[in-house]
N, C-alpha and C. Protein backbone atom coordinates (compact mmCIF):
# COMPACT_ATOMS: atom_id res chain seq x y z
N UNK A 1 149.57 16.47 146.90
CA UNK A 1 148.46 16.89 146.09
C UNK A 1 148.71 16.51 144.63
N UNK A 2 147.78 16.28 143.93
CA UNK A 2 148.27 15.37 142.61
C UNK A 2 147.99 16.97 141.58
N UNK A 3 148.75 16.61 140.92
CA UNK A 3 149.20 17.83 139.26
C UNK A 3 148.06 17.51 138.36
N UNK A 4 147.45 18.45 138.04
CA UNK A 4 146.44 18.40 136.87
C UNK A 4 146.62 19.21 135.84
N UNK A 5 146.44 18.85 134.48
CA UNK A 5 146.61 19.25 133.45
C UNK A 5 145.82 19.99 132.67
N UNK A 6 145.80 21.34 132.70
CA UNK A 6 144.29 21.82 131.93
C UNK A 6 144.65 22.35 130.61
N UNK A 7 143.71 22.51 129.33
CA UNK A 7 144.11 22.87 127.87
C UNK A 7 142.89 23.99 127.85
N UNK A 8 143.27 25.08 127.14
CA UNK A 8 142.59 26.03 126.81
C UNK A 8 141.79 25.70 125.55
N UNK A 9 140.35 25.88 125.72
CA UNK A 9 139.52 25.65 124.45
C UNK A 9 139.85 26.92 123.94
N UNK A 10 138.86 27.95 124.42
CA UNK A 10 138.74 29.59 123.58
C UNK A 10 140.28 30.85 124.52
N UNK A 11 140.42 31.45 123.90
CA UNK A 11 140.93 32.73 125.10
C UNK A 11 139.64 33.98 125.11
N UNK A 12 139.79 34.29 126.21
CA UNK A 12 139.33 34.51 126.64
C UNK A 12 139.67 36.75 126.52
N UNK A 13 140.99 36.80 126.03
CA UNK A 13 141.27 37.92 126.11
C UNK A 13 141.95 37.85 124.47
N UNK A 14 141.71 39.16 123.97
CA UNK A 14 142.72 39.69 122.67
C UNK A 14 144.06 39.23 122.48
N UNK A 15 144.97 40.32 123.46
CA UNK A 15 146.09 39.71 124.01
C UNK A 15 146.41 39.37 125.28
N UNK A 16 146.82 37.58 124.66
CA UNK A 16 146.76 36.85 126.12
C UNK A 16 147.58 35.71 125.48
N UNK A 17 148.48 35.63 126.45
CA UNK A 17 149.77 34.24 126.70
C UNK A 17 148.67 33.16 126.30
N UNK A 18 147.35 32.84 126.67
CA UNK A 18 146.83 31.98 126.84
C UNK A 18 146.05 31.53 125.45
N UNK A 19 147.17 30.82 124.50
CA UNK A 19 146.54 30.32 122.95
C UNK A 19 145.60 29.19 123.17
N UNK A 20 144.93 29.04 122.29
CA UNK A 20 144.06 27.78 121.90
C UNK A 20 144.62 26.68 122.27
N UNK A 21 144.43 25.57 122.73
CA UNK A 21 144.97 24.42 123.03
C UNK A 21 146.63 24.97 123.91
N UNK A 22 146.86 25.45 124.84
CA UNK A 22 147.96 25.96 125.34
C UNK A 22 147.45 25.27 126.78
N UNK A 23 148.86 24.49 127.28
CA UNK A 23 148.26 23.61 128.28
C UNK A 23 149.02 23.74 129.14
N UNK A 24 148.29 24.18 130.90
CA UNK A 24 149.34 24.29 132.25
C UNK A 24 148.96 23.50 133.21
N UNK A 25 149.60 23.21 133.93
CA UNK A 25 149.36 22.56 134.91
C UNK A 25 148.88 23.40 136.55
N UNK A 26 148.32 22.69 137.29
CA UNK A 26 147.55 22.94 138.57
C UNK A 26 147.03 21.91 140.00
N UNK A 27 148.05 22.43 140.85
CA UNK A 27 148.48 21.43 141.78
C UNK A 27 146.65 21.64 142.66
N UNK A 28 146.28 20.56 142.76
CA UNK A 28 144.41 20.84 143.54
C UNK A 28 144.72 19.80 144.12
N UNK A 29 143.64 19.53 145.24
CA UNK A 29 143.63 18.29 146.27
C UNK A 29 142.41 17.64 145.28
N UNK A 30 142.63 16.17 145.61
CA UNK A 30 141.78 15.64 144.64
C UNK A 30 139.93 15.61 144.83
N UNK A 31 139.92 16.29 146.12
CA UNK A 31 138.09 16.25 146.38
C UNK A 31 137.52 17.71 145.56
N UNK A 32 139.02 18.71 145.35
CA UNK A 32 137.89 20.08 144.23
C UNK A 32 137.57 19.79 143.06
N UNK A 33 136.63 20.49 142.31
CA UNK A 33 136.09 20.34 141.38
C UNK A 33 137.37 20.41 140.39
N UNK A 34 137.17 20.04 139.25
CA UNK A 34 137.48 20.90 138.06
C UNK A 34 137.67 21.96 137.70
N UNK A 35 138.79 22.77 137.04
CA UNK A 35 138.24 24.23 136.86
C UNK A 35 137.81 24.35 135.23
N UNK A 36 137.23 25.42 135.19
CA UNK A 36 136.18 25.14 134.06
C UNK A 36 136.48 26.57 133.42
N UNK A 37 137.07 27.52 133.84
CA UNK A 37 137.76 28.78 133.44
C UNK A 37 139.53 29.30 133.67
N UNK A 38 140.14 29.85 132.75
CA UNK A 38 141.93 29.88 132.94
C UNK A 38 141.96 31.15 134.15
N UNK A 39 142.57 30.76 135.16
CA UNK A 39 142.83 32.02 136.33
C UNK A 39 143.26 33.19 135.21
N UNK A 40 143.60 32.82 134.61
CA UNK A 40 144.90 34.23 134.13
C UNK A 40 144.34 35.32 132.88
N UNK A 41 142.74 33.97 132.19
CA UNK A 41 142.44 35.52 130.89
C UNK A 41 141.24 35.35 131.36
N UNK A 42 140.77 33.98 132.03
CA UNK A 42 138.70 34.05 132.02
C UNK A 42 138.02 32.65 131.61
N UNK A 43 139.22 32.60 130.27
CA UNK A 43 138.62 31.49 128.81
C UNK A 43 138.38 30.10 129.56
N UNK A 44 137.59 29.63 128.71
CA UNK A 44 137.31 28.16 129.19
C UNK A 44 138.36 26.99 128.99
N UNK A 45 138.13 26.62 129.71
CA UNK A 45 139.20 25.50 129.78
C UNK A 45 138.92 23.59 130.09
N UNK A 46 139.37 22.85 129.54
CA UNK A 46 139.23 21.56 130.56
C UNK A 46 140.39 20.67 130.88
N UNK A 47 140.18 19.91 131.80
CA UNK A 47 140.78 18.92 132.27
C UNK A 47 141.23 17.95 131.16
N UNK A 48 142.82 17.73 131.20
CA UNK A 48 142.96 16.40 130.49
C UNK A 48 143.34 14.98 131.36
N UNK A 49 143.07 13.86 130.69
CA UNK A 49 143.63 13.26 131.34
C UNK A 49 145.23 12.69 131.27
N UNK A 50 145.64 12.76 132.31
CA UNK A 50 147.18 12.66 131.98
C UNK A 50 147.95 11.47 132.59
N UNK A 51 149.28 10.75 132.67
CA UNK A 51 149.08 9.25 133.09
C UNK A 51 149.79 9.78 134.54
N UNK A 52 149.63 8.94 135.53
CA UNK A 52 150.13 8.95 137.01
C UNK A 52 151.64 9.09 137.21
N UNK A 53 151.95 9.76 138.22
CA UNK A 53 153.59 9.28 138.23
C UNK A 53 153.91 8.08 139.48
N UNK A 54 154.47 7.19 138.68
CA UNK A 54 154.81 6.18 139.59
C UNK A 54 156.18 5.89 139.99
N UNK A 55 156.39 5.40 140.88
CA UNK A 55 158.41 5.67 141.61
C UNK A 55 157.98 3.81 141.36
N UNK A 56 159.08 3.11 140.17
CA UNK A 56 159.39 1.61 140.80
C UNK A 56 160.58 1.37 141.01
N UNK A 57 161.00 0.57 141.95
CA UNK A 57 162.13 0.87 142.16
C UNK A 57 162.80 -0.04 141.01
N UNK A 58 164.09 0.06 140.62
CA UNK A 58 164.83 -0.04 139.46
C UNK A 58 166.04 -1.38 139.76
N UNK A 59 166.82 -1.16 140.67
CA UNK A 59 167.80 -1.78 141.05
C UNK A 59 167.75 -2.67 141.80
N UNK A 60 168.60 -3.68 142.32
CA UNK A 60 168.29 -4.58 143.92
C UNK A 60 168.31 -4.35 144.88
N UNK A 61 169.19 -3.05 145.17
CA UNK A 61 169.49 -2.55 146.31
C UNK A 61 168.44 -1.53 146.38
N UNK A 62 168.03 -1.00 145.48
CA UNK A 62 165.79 -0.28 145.53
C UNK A 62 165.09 -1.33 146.18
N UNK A 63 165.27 -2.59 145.42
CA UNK A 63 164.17 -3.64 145.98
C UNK A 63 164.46 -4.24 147.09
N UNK A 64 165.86 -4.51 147.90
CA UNK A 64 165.60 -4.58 149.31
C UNK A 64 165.61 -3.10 149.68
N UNK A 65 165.84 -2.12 149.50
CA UNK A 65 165.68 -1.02 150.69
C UNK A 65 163.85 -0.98 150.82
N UNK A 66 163.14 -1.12 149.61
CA UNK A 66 161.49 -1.02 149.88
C UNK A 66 160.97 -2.06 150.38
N UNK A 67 162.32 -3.07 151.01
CA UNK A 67 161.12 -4.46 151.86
C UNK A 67 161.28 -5.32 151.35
N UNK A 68 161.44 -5.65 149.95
CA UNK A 68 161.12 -6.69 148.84
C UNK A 68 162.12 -7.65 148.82
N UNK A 69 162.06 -8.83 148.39
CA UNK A 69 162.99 -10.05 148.43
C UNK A 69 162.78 -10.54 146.97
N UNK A 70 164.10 -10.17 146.20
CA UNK A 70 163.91 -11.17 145.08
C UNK A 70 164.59 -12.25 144.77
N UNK A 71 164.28 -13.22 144.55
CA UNK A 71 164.65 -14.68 143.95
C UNK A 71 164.90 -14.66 142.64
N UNK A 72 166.55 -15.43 142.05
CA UNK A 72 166.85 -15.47 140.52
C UNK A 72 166.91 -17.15 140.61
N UNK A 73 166.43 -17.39 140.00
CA UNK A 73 166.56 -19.29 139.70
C UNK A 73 167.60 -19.37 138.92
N UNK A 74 168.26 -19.96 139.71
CA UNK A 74 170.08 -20.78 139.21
C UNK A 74 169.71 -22.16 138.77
N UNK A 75 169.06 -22.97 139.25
CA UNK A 75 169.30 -24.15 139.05
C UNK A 75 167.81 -24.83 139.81
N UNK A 76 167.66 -26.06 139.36
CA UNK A 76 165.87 -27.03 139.77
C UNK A 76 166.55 -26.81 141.08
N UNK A 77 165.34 -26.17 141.77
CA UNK A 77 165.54 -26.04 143.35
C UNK A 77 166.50 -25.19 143.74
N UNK A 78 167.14 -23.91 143.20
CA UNK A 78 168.22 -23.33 143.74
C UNK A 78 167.85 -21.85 143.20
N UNK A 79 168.17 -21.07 144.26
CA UNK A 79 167.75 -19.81 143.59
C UNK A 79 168.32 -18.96 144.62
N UNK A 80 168.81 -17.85 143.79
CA UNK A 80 169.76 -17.07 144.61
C UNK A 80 169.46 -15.85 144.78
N UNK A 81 169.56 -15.31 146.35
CA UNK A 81 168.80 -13.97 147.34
C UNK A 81 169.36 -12.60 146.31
N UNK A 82 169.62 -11.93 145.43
CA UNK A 82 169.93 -10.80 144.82
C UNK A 82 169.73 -9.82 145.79
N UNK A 83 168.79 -9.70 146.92
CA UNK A 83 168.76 -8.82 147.61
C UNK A 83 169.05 -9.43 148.69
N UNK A 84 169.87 -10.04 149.29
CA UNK A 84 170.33 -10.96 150.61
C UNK A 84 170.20 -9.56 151.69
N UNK A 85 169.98 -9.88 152.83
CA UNK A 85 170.24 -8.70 153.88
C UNK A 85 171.17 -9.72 154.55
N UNK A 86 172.07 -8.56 155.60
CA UNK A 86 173.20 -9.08 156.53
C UNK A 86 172.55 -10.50 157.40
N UNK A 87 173.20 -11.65 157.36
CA UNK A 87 172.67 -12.96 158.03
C UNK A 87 172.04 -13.93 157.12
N UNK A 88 171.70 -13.10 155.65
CA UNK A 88 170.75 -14.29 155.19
C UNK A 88 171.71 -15.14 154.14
N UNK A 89 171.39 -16.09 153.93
CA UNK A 89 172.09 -17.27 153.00
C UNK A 89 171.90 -16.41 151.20
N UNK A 90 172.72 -16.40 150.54
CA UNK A 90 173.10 -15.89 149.02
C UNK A 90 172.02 -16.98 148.28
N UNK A 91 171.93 -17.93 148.65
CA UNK A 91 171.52 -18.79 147.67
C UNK A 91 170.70 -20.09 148.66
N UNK A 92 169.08 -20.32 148.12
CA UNK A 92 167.86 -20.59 148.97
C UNK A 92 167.86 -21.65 147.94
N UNK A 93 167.76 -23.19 148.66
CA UNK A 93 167.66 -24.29 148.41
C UNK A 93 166.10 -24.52 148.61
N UNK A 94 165.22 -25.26 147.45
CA UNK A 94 163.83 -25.76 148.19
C UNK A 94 164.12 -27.12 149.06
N UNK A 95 165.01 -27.92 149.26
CA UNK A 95 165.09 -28.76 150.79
C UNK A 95 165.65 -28.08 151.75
N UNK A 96 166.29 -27.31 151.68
CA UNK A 96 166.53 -26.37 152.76
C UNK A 96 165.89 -24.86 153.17
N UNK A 97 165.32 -25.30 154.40
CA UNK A 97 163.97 -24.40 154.92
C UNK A 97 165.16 -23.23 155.77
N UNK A 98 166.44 -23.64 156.02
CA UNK A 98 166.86 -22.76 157.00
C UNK A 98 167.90 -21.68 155.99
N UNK A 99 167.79 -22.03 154.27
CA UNK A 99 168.34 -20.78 153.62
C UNK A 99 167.20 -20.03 153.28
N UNK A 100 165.99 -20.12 153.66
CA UNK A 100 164.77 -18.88 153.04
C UNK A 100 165.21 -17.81 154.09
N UNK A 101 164.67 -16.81 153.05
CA UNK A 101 164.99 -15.63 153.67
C UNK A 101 164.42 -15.23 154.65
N UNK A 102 164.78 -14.81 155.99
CA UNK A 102 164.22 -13.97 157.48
C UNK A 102 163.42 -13.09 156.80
N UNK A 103 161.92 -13.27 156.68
CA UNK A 103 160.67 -12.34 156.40
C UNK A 103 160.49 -11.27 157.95
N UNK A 104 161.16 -12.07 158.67
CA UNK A 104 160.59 -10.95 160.32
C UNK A 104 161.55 -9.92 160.33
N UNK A 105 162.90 -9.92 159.63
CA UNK A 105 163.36 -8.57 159.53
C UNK A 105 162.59 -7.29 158.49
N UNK A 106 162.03 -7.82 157.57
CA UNK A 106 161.24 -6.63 156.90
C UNK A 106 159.73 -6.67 157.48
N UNK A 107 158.76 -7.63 157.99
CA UNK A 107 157.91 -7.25 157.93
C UNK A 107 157.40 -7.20 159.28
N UNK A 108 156.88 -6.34 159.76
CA UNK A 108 156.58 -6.00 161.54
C UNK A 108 155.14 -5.77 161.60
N UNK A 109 154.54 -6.20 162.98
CA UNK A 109 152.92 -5.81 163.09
C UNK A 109 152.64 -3.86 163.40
């Protein structure tokens, strides 16, 4: 369920945790509305927009465990597997078709 961010316009109560611009978060499935009042004093409230969280993977051993094959260019026509899996050639020649990397070990119907 994705995290939404709501900011208090007014409060809604005298005394209340809930200041002007005081901002919480609220785990909703993404087909409910908006909420348009704070559960906790009444006061109105809205939605901000806030940026996504995204997982990329970071390392080589991230980028083959998620599938991925990357190529570093060594040399005109030479480029070497950084993410090699067990069997495959370190280093993929363009005249040689039999150092590209085995695509049928990561990718299945």
């Amino acid at each position: 369920m994705p995290n939404y961010d709501y900011e208090h316009q007014v409060c809604g109560l005298q005394e209340c945790a809930c200041a002007l611009g005081r901002i919480f978060e609220r785990f909703q499935s993404i087909h409910d509305q908006p909420l348009t009042t704070c559960p906790v004093c009444g006061g109105p409230v809205r939605r901000l927009i806030s940026k996504p969280m995204i997982s990329v993977p970071r390392s080589d051993a991230e980028i083959r465990d998620a599938g991925f094959t990357k190529l570093v260019r060594r040399d005109d026509g030479v480029y070497e597997n950084v993410t090699a899996r067990n069997g495959e050639s370190r280093y993929v020649h363009r005249d040689k078709p039999e150092t590209m990397p085995d695509l049928s070990k990561v990718i299945s119907d």
